[in-house]
Protein backbone atom coordinates (compact mmCIF):
# COMPACT_ATOMS: atom_id res chain seq x y z
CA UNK A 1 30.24 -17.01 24.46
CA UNK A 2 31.51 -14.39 26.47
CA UNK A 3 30.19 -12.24 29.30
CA UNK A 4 30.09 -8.86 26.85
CA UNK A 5 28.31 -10.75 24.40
CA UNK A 6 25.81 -12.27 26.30
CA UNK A 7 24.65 -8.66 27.70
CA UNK A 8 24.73 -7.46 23.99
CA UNK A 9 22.16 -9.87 23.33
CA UNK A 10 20.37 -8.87 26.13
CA UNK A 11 20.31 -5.40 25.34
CA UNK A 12 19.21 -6.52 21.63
CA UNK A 13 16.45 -8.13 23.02
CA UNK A 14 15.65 -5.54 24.82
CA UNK A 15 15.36 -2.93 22.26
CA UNK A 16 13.11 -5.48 20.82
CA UNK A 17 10.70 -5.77 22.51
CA UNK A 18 10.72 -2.11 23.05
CA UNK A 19 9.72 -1.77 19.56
CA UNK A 20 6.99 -3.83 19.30
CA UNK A 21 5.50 -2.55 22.60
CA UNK A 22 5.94 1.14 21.29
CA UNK A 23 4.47 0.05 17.78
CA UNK A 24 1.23 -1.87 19.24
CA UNK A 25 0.80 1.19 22.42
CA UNK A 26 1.32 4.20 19.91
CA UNK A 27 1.28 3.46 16.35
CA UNK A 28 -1.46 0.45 15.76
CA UNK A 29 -3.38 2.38 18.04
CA UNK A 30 -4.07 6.17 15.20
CA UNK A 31 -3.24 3.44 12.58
CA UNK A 32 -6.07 1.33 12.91
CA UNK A 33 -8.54 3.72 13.52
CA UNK A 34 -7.46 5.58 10.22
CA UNK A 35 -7.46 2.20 8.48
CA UNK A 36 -11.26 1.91 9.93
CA UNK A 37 -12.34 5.28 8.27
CA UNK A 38 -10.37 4.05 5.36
CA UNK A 39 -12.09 0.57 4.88
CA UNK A 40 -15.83 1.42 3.49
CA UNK A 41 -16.46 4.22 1.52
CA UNK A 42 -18.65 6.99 2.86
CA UNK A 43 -22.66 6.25 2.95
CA UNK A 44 -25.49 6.70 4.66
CA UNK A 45 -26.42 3.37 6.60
CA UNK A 46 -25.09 2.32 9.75
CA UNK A 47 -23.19 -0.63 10.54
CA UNK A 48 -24.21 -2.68 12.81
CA UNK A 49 -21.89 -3.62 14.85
CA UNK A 50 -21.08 0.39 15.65
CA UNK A 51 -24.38 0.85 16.93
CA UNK A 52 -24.49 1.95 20.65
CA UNK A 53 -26.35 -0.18 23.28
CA UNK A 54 -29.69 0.58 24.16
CA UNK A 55 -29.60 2.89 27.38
CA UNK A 56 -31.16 0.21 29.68
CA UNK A 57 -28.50 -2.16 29.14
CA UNK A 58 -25.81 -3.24 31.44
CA UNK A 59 -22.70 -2.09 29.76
CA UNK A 60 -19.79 -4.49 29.34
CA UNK A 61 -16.63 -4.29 28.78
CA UNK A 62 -15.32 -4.31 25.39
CA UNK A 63 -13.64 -7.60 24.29
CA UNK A 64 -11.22 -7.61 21.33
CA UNK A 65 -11.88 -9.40 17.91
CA UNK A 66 -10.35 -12.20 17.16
CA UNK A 67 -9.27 -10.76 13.73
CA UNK A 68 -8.31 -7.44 15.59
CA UNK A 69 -5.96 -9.29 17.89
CA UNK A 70 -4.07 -11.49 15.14
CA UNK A 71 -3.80 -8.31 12.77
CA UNK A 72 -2.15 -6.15 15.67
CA UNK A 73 0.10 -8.66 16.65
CA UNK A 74 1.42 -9.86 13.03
CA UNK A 75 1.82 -6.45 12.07
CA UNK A 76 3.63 -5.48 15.46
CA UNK A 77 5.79 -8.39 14.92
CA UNK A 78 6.68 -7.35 11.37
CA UNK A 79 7.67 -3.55 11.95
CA UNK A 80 9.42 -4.72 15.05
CA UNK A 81 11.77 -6.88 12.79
CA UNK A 82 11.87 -4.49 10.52
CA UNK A 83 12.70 -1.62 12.51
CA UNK A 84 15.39 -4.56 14.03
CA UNK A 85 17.53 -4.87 10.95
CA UNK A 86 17.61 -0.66 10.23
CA UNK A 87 18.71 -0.44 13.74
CA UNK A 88 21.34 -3.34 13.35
CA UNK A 89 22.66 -1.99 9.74
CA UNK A 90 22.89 0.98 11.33
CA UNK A 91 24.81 -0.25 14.23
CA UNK A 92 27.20 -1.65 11.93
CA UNK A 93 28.13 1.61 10.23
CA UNK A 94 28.57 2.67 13.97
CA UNK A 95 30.64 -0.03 14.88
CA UNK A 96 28.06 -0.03 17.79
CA UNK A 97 28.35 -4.13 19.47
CA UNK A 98 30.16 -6.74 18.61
CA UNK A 99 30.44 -8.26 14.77
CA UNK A 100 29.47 -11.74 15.59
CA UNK A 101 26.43 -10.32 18.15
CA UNK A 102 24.97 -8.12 15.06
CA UNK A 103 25.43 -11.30 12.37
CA UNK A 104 23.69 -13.62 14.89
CA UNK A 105 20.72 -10.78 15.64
CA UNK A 106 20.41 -10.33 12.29
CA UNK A 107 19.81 -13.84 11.24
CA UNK A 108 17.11 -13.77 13.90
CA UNK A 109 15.59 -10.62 12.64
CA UNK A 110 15.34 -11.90 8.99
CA UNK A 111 13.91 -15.65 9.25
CA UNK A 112 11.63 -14.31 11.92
CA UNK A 113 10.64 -11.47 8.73
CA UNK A 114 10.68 -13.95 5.93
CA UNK A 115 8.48 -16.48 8.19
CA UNK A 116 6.05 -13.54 8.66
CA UNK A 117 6.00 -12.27 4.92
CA UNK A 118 5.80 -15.98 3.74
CA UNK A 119 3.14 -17.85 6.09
CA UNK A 120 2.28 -16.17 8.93
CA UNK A 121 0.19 -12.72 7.17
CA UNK A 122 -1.18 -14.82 4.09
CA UNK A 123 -2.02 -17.59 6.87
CA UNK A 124 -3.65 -14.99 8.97
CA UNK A 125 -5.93 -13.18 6.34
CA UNK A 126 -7.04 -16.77 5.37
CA UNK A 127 -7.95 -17.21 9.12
CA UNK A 128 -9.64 -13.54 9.51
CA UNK A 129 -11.62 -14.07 6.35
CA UNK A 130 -13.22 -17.67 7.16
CA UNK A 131 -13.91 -16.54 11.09
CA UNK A 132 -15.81 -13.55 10.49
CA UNK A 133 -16.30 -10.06 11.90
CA UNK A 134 -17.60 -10.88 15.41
CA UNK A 135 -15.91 -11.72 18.90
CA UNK A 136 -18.44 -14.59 19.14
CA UNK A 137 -17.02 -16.32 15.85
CA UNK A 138 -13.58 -16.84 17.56
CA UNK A 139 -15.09 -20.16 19.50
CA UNK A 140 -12.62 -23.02 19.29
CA UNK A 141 -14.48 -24.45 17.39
CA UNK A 142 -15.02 -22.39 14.32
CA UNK A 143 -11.14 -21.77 14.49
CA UNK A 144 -11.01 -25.08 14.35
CA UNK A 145 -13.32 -26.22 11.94
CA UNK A 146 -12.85 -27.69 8.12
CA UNK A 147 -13.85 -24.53 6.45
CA UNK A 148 -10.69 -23.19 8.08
CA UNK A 149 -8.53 -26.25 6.39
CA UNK A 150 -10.39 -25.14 2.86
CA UNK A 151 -9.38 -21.33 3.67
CA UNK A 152 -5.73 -22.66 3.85
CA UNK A 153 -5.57 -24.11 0.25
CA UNK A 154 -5.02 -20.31 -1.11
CA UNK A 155 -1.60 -20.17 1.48
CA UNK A 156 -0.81 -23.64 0.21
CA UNK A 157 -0.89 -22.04 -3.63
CA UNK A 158 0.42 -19.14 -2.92
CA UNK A 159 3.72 -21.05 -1.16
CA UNK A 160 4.01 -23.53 -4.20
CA UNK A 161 3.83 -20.35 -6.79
CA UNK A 162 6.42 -19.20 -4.91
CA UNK A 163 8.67 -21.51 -5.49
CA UNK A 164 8.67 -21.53 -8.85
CA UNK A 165 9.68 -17.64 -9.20
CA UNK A 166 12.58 -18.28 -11.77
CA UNK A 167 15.46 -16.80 -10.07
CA UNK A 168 17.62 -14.09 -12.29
CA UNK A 169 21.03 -16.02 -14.15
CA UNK A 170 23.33 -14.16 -12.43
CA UNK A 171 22.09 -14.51 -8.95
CA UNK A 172 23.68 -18.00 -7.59
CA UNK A 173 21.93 -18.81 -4.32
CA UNK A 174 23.97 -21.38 -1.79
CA UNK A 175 21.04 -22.00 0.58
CA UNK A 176 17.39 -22.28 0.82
CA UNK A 177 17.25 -18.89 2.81
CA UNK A 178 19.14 -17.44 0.11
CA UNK A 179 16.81 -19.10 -2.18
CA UNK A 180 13.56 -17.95 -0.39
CA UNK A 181 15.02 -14.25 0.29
CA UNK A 182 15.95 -14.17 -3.44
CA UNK A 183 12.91 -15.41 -4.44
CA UNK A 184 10.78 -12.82 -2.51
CA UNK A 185 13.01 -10.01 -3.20
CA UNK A 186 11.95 -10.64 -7.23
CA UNK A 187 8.46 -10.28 -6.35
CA UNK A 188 9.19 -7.58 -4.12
CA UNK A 189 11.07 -5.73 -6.82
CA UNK A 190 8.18 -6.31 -8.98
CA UNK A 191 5.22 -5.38 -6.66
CA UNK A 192 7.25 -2.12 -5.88
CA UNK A 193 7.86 -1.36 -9.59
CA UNK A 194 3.85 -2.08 -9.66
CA UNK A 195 3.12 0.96 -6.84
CA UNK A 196 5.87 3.37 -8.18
CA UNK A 197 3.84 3.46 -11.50
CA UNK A 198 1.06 3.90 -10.20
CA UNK A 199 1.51 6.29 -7.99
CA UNK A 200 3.89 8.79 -10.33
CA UNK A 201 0.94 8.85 -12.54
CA UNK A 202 -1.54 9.79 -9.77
CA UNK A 203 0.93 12.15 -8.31
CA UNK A 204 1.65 13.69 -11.77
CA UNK A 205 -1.52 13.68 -13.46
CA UNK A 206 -3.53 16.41 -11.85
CA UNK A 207 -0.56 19.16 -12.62
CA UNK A 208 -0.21 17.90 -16.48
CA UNK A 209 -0.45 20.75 -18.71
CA UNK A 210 -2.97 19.14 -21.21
CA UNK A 211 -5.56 17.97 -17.86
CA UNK A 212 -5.78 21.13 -16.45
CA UNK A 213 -6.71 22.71 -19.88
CA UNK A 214 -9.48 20.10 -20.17
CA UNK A 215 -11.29 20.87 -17.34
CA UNK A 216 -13.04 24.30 -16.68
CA UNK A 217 -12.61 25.53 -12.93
CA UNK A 218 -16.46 25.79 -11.62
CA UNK A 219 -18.07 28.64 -10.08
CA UNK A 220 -20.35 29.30 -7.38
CA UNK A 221 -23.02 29.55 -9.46
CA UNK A 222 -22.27 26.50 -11.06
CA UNK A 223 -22.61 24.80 -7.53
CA UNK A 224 -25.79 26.08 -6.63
CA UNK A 225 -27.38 24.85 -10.11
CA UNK A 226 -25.82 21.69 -10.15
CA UNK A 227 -27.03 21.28 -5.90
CA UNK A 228 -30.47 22.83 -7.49
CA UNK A 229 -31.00 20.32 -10.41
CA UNK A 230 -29.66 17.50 -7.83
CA UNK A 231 -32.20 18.18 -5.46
CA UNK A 232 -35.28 18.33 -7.75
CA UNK A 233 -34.36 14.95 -9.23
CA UNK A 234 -34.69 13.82 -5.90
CA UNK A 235 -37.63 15.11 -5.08
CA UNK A 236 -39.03 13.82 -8.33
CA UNK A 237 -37.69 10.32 -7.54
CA UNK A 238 -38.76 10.75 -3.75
CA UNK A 239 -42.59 11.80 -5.15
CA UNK A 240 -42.84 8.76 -7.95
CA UNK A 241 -41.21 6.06 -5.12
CA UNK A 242 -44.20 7.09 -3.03
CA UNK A 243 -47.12 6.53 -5.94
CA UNK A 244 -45.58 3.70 -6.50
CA UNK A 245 -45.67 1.88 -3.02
CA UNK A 246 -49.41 2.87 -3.58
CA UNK A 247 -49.29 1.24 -6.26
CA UNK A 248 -47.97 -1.39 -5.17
CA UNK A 249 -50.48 -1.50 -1.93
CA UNK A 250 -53.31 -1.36 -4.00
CA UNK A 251 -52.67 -4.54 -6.28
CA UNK A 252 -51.66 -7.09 -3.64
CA UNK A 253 -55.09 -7.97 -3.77
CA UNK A 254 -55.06 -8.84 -7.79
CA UNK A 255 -54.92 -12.48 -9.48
CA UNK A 256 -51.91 -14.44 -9.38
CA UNK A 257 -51.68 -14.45 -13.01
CA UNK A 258 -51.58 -10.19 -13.39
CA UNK A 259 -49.20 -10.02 -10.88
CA UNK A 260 -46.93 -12.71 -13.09
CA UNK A 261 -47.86 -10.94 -15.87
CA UNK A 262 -46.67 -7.51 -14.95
CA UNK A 263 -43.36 -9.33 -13.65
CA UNK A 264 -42.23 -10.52 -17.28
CA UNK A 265 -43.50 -7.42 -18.64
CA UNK A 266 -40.75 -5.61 -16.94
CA UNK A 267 -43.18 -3.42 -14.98
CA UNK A 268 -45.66 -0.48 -16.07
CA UNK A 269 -44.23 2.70 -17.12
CA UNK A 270 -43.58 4.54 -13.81
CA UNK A 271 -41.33 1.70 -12.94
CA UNK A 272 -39.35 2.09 -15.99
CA UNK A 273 -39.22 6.12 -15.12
CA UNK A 274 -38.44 4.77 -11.48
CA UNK A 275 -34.97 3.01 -12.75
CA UNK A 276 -34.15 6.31 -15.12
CA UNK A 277 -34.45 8.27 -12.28
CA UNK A 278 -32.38 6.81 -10.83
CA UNK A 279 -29.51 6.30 -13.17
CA UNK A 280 -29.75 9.75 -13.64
CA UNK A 281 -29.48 10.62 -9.83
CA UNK A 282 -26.55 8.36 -9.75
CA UNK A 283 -25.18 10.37 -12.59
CA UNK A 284 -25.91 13.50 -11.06
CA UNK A 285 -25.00 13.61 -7.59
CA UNK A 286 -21.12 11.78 -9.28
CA UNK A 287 -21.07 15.43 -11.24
CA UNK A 288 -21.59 16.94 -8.29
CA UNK A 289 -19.16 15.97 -6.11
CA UNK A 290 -16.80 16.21 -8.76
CA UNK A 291 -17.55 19.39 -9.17
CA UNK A 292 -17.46 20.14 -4.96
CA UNK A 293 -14.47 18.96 -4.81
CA UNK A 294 -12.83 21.28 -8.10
CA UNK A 295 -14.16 23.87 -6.58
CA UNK A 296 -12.58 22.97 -2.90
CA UNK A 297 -9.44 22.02 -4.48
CA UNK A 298 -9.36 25.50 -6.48
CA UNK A 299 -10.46 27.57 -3.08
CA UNK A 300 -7.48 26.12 -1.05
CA UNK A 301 -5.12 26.51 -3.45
CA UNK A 302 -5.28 29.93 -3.64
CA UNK A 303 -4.64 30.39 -0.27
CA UNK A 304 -1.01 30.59 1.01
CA UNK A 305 -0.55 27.19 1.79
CA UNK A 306 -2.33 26.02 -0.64
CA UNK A 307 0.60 27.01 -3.14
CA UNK A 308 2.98 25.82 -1.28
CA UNK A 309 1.36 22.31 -1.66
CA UNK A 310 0.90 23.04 -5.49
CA UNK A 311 4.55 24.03 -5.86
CA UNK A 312 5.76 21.28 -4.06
CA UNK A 313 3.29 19.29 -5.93
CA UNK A 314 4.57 20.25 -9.57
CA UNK A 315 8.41 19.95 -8.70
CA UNK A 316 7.19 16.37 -7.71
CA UNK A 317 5.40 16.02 -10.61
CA UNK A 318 8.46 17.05 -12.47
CA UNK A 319 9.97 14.28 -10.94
CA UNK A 320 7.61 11.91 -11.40
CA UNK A 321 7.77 12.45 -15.21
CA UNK A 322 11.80 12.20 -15.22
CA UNK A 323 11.66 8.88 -12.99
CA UNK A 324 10.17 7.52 -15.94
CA UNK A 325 12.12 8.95 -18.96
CA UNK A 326 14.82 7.48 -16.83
CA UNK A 327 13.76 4.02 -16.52
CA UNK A 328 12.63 4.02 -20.06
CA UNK A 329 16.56 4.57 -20.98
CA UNK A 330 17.90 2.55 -18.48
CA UNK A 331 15.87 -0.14 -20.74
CA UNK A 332 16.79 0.78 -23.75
CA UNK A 333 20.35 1.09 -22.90
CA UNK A 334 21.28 -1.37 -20.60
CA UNK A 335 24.85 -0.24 -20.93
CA UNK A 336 25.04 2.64 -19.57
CA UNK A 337 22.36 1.96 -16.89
CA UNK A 338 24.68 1.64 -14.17
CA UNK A 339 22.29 -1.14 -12.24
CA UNK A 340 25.74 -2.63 -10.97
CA UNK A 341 26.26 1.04 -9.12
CA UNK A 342 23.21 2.77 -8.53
CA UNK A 343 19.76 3.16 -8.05
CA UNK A 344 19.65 6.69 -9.00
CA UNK A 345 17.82 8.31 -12.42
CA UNK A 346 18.43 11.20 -14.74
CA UNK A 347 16.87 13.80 -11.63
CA UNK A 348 19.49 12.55 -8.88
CA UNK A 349 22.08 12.05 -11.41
CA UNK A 350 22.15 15.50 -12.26
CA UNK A 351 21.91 16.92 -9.14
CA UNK A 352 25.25 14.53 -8.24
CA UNK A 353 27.42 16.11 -11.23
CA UNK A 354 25.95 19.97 -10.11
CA UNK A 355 27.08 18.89 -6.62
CA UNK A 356 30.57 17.48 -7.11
CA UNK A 357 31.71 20.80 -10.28
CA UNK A 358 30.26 23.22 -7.46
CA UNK A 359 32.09 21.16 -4.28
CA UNK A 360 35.34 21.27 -3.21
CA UNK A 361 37.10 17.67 -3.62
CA UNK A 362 38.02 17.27 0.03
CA UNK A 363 34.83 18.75 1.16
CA UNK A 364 32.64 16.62 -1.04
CA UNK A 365 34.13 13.85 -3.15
CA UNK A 366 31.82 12.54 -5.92
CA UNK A 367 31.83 9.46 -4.52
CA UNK A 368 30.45 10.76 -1.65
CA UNK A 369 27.39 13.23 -3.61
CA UNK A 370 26.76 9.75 -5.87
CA UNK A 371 25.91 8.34 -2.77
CA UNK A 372 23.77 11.08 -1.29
CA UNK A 373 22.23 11.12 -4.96
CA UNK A 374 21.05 7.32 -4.66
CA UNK A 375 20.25 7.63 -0.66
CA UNK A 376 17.45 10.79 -2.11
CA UNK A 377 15.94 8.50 -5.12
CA UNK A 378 15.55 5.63 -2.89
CA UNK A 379 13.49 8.21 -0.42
CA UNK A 380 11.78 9.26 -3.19
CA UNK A 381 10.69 6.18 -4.68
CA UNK A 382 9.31 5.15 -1.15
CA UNK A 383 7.23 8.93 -1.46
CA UNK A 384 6.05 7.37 -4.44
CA UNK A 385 4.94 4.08 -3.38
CA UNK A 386 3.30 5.60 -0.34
CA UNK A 387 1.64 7.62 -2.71
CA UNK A 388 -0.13 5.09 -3.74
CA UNK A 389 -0.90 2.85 -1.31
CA UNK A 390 -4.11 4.49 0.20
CA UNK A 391 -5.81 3.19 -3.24
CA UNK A 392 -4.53 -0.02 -3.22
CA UNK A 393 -5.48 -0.85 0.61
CA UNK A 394 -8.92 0.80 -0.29
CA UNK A 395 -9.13 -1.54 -3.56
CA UNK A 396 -8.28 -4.40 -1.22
CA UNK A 397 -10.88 -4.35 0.72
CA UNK A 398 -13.56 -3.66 -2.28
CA UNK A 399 -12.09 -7.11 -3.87
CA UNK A 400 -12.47 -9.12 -0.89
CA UNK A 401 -16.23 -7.54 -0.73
CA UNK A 402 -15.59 -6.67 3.35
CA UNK A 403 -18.81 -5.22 4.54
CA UNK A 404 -17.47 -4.91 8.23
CA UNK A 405 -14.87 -1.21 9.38
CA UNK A 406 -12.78 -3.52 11.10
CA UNK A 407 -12.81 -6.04 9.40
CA UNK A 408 -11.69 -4.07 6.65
CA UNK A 409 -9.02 -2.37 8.93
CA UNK A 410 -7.72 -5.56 10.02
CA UNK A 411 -7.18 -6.81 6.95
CA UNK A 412 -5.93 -3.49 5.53
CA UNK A 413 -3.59 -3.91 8.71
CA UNK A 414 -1.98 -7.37 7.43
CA UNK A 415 -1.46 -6.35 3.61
CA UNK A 416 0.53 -3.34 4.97
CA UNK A 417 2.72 -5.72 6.89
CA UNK A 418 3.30 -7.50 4.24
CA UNK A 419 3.41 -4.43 2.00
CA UNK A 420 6.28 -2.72 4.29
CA UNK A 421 7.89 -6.42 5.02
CA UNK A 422 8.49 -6.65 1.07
CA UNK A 423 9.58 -3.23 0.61
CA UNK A 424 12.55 -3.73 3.34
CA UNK A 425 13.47 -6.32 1.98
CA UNK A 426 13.63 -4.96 -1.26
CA UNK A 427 15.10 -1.61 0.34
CA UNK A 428 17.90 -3.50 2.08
CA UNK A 429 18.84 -4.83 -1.00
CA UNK A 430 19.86 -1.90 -2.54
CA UNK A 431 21.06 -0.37 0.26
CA UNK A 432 23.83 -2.60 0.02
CA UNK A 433 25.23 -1.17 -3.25
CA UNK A 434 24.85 2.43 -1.61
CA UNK A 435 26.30 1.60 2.02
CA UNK A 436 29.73 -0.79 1.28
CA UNK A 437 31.00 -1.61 4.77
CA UNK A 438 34.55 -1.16 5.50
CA UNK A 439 34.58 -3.97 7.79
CA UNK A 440 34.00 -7.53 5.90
CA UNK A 441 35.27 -10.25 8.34
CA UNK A 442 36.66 -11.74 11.43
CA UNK A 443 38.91 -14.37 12.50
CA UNK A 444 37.50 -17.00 14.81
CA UNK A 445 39.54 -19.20 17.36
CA UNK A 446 41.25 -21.25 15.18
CA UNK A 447 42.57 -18.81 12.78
CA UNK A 448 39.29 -19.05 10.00
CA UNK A 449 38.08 -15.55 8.67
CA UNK A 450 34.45 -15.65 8.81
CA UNK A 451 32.36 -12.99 7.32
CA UNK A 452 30.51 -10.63 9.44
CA UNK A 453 29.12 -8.28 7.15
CA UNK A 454 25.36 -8.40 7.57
CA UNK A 455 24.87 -7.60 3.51
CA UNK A 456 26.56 -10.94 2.95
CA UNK A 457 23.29 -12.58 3.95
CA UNK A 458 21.23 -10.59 1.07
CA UNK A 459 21.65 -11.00 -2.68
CA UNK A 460 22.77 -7.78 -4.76
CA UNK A 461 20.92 -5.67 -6.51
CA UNK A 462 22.48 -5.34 -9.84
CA UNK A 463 20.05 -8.67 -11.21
CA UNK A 464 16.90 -6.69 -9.94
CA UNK A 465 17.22 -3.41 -11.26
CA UNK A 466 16.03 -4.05 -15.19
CA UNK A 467 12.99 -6.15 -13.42
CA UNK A 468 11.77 -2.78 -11.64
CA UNK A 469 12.23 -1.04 -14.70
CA UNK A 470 9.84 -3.27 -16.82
CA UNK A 471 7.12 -3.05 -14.05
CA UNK A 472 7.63 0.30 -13.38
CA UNK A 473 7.23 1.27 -17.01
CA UNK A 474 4.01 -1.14 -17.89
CA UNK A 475 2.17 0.08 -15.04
CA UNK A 476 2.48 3.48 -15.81
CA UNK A 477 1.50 2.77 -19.24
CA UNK A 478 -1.87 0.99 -18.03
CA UNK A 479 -2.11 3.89 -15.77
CA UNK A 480 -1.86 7.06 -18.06
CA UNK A 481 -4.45 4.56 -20.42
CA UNK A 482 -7.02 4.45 -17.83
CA UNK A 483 -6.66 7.75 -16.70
CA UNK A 484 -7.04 9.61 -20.11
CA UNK A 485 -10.02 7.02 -21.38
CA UNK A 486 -11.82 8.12 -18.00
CA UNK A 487 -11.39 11.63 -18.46
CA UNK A 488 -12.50 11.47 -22.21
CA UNK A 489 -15.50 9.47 -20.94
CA UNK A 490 -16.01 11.67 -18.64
CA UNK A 491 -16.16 15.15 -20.73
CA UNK A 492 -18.33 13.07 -23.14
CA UNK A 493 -21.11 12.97 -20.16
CA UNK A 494 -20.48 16.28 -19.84
């Protein structure tokens, strides 16, 4: 190895760990504590663990979690690769170091991403759910313990399901890291087809035509009665919970058997009105805020910004709703779906052939706008996706029942590595059909041509694209199912 190459390296490594420095100094640091607002939904009580010490107590200085610690690091370790292999791909379009410096960097950069993605977060959210919330769980010996060894039979699954992921018949896979990488990039593809159709139906539904019409735009007035009738159900409930402590008080001093009695008997009366109340308080203070936030919604967006955001807004919307027309042709045409070519959809398409009748051949070739056209649907599909994934990181932490803020963040923290570890992946992948390197090899010492090209290492996109489709479109179905039974539920309690 040469002198030159050696200090490439260096320099590699050095932007490195400049990246996960900068991502665990800057960007862990707003992104956790938005994660930690993110984690429980709003209420009243206090957790326990945020309350302050009592003012005649010593302070101390804060130590870290132990589930704080491995979420920051995993997650640092995963952008940095990430950001790694962008910064490499795009140092091969600049013919910025030296072929065989990139290949061997980028090697590095992907097993140390596919060992991440495939043991190290599901490993780690095993660990951060059997150890607990507390700095004084992380003793040796509850890492160490046999509950932990239990915790890892879910990694041990989730490895061996893996593995069976039938691989499509045109992709041919000479290794087993082309296997794994092919393997994840399928559920990848699928898991982003999942969150694209999801989130074009929650970024299209609210400017639908036929949902706006259903729903009356409240008033004022309608505020103050709904806040009025809210707050004398309350005081209702708050006057019959009070009689019925008394109640309660009064009859400790009864028989065994009456108090048995009255248990199978369901309670007396009041405690039947007790539970109706408060159903219909539940009920209540849901309209309510529904209606609060109508009316905020309505209020901003007649302001100036405001329709900006609702322009913008529709025109995505419009989008939205031609993303899917277009995979739903793609699927019933496979012909002419171009998956061996592009990424693209009826939207970018069109805005490719405006582009190259209105452009000048030797100012922009339609090569060159077909490119562009792919580069903006792949942006948008990642709009999309992030769309989206506030709800699922939310629903993630509902599932596992987390009852901790950080707890919840730090386990929000490790599906979002994985989340953004897949979606490179699955990124890169078709990035290779829309960035074709001019350079593909190099000759070695003894007169072999080896290849260089860093999309050599990644399988191409042409057997994924039909397998994004079909997720894509059945998740949107489910979606646009929910959505419209919840809204005719919902005008029926109205």
């Amino acid at each position: 190895m040469s002198a030159s190459a050696v200090l490439e390296h260096v320099v590699i490594l050095c932007i490195r760990g400049g990246f996960f420095l900068g991502c665990r100094r800057y960007l862990i640091h707003s992104l956790y504590a938005d994660l930690q607002d993110l984690s429980l939904p709003e209420t009243a009580s206090i957790e326990l663990e945020t309350l302050p010490m009592p003012s005649g107590a010593s302070a101390q200085p804060t130590r870290s979690t132990l589930h704080s610690t491995i979420s920051r690091v995993v997650f640092a370790s995963c952008f940095t690769e990430t950001c790694m292999m962008f910064f490499l791909l795009l140092s091969q379009g600049l013919s910025i170091f030296q072929p065989s410096v990139r290949l061997v960097q980028w090697k590095i950069s992907l097993a140390l991403l596919l060992v991440n993605i495939i043991l190290t977060i599901p490993s780690s959210i095993s660990l951060v759910l059997s150890v607990g919330a507390s700095a004084r769980d992380a003793s040796p010996s509850r890492v160490c313990s046999p509950r932990l060894l239990l915790n890892l039979i879910p990694v041990v699954l989730y490895l061996f399901a893996l593995s069976y992921i039938p691989l499509p018949g045109a992709l041919a896979p000479t290794g087993f890291v082309a296997g794994v990488l092919a393997r994840l990039v399928v559920l990848g593809t699928t898991i982003l087809g999942l969150l694209s159709g999801f989130g074009a139906i929650s970024s299209a539904w609210p400017y639908l035509p036929f949902v706006n019409r259903a729903k009356s735009l409240p008033t004022e007035q309608d505020l103050r009665a709904a806040e009025h009738s809210l707050d004398r159900i309350r005081a209702d409930l708050a006057t019959l919970n009070g009689e019925l402590t008394r109640t309660s008080a009064s009859s400790t001093d009864g028989s065994w058997i009456s108090r048995v009695a009255t248990s199978f008997r369901g309670g007396d009366s009041r405690a039947q009105e007790m539970k109706g109340l408060r159903a219909l308080e539940a009920e209540m203070s849901r309209n309510f805020d529904d209606l609060t936030r109508r009316y905020q919604e309505h209020t901003y967006r007649r302001t100036f910004r405001g329709r900006v955001v609702a322009v913008v807004g529709r025109l995505f919307a419009v989008y939205c709703v031609v993303r899917i027309v277009s995979s739903a042709l793609h699927l019933l045409f496979p012909s002419n779906a171009g998956y061996n070519t592009t990424t693209s959809d009826l939207l970018t398409d069109l805005l490719a052939y405006s582009l190259s009748i209105v452009s000048r051949e030797e100012v922009v070739g339609r090569d060159d706008v077909a490119l562009i056209s792919r580069q903006i649907s792949l942006g948008l599909v990642g709009v999309i996706i992030l769309m989206s994934l506030r709800l699922v990181l939310r629903g993630v932490t509902r599932a596992l029942q987390v009852t901790s803020r950080n707890l919840g963040a730090s386990l929000m923290l490790l599906v979002l590595a994985e989340l953004i570890g897949i979606y490179l992946l699955s990124t890169i992948v078709q990035l290779r059909t829309s960035f074709p390197p001019e350079n593909t090899g190099s000759t070695d010492a003894d007169g072999n041509t080896k290849d260089t090209n860093l999309f050599s290492t990644i399988p191409a996109y042409e057997v994924f694209g039909p397998l994004f489709d079909c997720a894509f479109l059945a998740t949107t179905a489910v979606s646009v199912f929910v959505r419209w039974t919840a809204d005719r539920v919902d005008g029926m309690g109205r």
